[in-house]
N, C-alpha and C. Protein backbone atom coordinates (compact mmCIF):
# COMPACT_ATOMS: atom_id res chain seq x y z
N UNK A 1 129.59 64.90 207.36
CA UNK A 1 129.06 65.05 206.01
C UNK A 1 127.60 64.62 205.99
N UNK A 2 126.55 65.05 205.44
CA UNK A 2 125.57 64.99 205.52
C UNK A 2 124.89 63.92 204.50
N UNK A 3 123.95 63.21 204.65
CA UNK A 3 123.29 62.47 203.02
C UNK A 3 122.96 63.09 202.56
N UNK A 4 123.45 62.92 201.50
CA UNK A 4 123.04 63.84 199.86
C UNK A 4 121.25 62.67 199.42
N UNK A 5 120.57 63.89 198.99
CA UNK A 5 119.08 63.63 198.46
C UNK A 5 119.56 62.43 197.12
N UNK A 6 118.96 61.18 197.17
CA UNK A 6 119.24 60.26 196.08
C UNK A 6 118.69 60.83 194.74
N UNK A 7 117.78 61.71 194.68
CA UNK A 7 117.32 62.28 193.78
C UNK A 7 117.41 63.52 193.16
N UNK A 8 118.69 63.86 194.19
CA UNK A 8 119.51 65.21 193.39
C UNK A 8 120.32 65.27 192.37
N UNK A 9 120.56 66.53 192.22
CA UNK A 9 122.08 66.49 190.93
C UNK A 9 122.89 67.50 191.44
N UNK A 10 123.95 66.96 191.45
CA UNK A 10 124.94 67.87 191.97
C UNK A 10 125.79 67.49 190.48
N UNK A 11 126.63 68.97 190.98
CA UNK A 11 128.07 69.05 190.03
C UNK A 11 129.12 67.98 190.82
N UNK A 12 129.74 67.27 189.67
CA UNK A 12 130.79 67.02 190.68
C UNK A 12 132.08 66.72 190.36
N UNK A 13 132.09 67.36 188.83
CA UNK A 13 133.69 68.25 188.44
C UNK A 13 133.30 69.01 187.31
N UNK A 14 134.38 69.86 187.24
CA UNK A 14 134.45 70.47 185.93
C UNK A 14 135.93 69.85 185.20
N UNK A 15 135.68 69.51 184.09
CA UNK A 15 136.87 69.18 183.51
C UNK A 15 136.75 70.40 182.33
N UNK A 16 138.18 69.57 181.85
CA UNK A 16 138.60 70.48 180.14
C UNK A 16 138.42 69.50 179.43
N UNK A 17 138.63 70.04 178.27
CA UNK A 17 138.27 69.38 176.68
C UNK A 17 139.81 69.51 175.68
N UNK A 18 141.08 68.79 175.89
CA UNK A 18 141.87 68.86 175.16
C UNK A 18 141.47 68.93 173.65
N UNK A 19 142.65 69.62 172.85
CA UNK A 19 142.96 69.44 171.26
C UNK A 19 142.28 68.74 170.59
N UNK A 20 142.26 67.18 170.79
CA UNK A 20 142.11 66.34 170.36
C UNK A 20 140.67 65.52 170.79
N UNK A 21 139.65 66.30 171.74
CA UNK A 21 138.34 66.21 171.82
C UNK A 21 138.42 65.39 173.32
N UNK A 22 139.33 64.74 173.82
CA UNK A 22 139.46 64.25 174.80
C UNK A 22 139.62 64.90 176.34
N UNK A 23 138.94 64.27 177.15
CA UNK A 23 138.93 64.96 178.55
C UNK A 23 138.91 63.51 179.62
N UNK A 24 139.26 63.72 180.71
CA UNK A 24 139.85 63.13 182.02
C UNK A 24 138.56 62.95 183.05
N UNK A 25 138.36 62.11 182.99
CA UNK A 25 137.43 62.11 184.35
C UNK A 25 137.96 61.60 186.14
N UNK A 26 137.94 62.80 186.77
CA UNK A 26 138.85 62.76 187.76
C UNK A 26 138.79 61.75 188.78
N UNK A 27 140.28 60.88 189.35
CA UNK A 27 140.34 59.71 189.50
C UNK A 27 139.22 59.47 191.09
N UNK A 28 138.74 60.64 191.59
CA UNK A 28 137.92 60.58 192.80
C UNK A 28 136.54 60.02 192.37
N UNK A 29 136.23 60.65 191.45
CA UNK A 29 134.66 60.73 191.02
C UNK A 29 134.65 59.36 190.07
N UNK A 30 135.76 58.98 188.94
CA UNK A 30 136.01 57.33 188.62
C UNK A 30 135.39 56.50 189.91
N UNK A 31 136.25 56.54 191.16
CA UNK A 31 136.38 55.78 192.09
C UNK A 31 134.96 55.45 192.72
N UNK A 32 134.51 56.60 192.90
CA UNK A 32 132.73 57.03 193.53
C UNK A 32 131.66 56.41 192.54
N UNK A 33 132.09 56.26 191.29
CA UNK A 33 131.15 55.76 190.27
C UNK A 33 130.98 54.38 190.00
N UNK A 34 132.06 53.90 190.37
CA UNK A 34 132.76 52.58 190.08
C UNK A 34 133.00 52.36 188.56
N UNK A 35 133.40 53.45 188.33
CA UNK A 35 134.60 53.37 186.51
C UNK A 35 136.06 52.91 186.52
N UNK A 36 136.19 51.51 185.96
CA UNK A 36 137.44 51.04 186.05
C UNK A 36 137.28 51.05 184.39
N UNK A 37 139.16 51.21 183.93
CA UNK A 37 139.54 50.70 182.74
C UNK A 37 138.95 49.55 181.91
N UNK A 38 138.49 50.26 180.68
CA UNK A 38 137.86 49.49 180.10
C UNK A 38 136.27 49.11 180.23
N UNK A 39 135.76 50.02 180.60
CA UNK A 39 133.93 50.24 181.08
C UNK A 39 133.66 50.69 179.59
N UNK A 40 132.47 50.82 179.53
CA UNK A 40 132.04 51.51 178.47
C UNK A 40 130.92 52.68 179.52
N UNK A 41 131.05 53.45 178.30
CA UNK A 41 129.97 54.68 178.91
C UNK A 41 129.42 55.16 177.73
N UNK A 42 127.86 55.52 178.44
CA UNK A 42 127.23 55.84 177.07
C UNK A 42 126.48 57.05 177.44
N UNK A 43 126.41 57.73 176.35
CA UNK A 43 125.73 59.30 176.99
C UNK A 43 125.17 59.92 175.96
N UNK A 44 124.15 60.37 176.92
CA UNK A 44 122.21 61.09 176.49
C UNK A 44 122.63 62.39 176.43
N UNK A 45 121.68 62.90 175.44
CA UNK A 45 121.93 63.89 175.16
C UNK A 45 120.46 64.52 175.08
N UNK A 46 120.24 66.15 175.97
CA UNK A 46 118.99 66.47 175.55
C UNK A 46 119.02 67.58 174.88
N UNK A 47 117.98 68.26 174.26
CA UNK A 47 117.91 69.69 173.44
C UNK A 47 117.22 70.18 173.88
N UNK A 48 117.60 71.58 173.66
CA UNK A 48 116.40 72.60 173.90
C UNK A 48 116.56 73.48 172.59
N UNK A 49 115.36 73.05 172.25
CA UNK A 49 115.04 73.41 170.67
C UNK A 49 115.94 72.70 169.47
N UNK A 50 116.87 73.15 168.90
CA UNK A 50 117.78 72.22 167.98
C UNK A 50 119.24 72.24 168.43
N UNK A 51 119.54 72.47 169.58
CA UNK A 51 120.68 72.61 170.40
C UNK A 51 120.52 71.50 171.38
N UNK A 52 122.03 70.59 171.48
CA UNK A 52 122.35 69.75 173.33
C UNK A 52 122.16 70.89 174.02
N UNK A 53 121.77 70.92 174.70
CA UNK A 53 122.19 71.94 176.03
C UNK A 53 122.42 70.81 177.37
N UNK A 54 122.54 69.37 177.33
CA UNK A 54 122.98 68.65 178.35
C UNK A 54 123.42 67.29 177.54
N UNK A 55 124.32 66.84 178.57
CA UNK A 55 124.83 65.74 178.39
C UNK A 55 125.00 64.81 179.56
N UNK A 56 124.70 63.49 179.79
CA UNK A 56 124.83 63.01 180.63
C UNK A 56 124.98 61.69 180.47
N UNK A 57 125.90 60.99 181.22
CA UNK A 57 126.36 60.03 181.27
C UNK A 57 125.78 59.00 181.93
N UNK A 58 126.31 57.51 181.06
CA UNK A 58 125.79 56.31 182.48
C UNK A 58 126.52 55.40 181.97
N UNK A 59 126.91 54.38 182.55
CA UNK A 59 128.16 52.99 182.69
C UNK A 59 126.66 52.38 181.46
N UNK A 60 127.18 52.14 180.98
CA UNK A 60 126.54 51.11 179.35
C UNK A 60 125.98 49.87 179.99
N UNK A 61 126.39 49.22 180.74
CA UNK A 61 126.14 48.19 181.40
C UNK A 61 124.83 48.02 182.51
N UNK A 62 124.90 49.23 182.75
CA UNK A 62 123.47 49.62 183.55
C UNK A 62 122.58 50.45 182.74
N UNK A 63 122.35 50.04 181.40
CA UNK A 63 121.46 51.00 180.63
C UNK A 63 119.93 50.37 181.21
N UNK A 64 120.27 48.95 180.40
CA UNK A 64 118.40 48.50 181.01
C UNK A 64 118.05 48.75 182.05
N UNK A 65 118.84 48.49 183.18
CA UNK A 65 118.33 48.65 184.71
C UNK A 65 117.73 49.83 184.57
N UNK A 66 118.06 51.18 184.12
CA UNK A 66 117.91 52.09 184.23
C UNK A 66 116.80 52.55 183.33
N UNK A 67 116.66 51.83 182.17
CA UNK A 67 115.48 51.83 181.29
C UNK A 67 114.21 50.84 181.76
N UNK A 68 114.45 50.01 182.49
CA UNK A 68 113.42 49.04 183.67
C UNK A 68 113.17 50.14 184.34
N UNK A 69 113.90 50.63 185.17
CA UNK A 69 113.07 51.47 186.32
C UNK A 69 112.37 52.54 185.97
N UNK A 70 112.64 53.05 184.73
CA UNK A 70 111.91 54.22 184.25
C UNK A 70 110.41 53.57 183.50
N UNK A 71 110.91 52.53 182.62
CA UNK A 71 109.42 52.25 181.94
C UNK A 71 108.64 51.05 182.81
N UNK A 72 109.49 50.70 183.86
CA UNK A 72 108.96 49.74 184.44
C UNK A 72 107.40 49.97 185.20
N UNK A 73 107.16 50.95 185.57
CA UNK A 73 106.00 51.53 186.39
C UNK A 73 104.80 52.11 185.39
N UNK A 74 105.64 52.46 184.18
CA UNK A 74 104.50 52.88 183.00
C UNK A 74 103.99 51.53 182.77
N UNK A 75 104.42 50.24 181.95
CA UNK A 75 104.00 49.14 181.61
C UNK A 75 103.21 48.05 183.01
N UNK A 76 103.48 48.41 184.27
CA UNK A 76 103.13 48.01 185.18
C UNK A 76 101.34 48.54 185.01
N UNK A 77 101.18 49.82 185.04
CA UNK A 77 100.06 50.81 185.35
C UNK A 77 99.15 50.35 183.85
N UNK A 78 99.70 50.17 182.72
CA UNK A 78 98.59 49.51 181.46
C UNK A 78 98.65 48.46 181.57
N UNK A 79 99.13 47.34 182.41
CA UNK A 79 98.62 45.64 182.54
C UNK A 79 97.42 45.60 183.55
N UNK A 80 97.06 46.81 184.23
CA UNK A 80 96.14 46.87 184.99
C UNK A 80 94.63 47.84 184.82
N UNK A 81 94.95 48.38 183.98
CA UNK A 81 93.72 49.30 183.25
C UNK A 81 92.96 48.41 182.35
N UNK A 82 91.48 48.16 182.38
CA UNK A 82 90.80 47.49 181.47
C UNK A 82 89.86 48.42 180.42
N UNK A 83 89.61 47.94 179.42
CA UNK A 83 89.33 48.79 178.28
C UNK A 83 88.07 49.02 178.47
């Protein structure tokens, strides 16, 4: 099996959407994520134009980390610019 690019996106299920709005996230890709019972998950949503056209997920618990590493390099780059 080869390393997958850390900075790719792959598919890596398709589920369904029962009756009742609910869907299964399959117990492989749980396992790969590290989603145990009782996690929270929280999920972004983007548009294109006045439509989601994506949705994407992340464990709630790793939001800041994930909001650090993104704004972390912007606020880094204006503590060092002088006026």
């Amino acid at each position: 099996m080869s390393k997958k690019n850390e900075n790719c996106c792959n598919i890596e299920a398709v589920i369904s959407i029962d009756d009742r709005g609910q869907m299964v996230l399959p117990k492989d890709l749980r396992e790969k994520a590290g989603i145990k019972s009782g996690d929270k998950i929280a999920i972004a949503s983007f548009y294109k134009g006045d439509e989601i056209c994506c949705l994407t997920m992340f464990k709630a618990d790793q939001i800041s980390d994930l909001v650090g590493d993104m704004l972390g390099p912007v606020f880094s780059g204006n503590q060092n610019k002088k006026d």
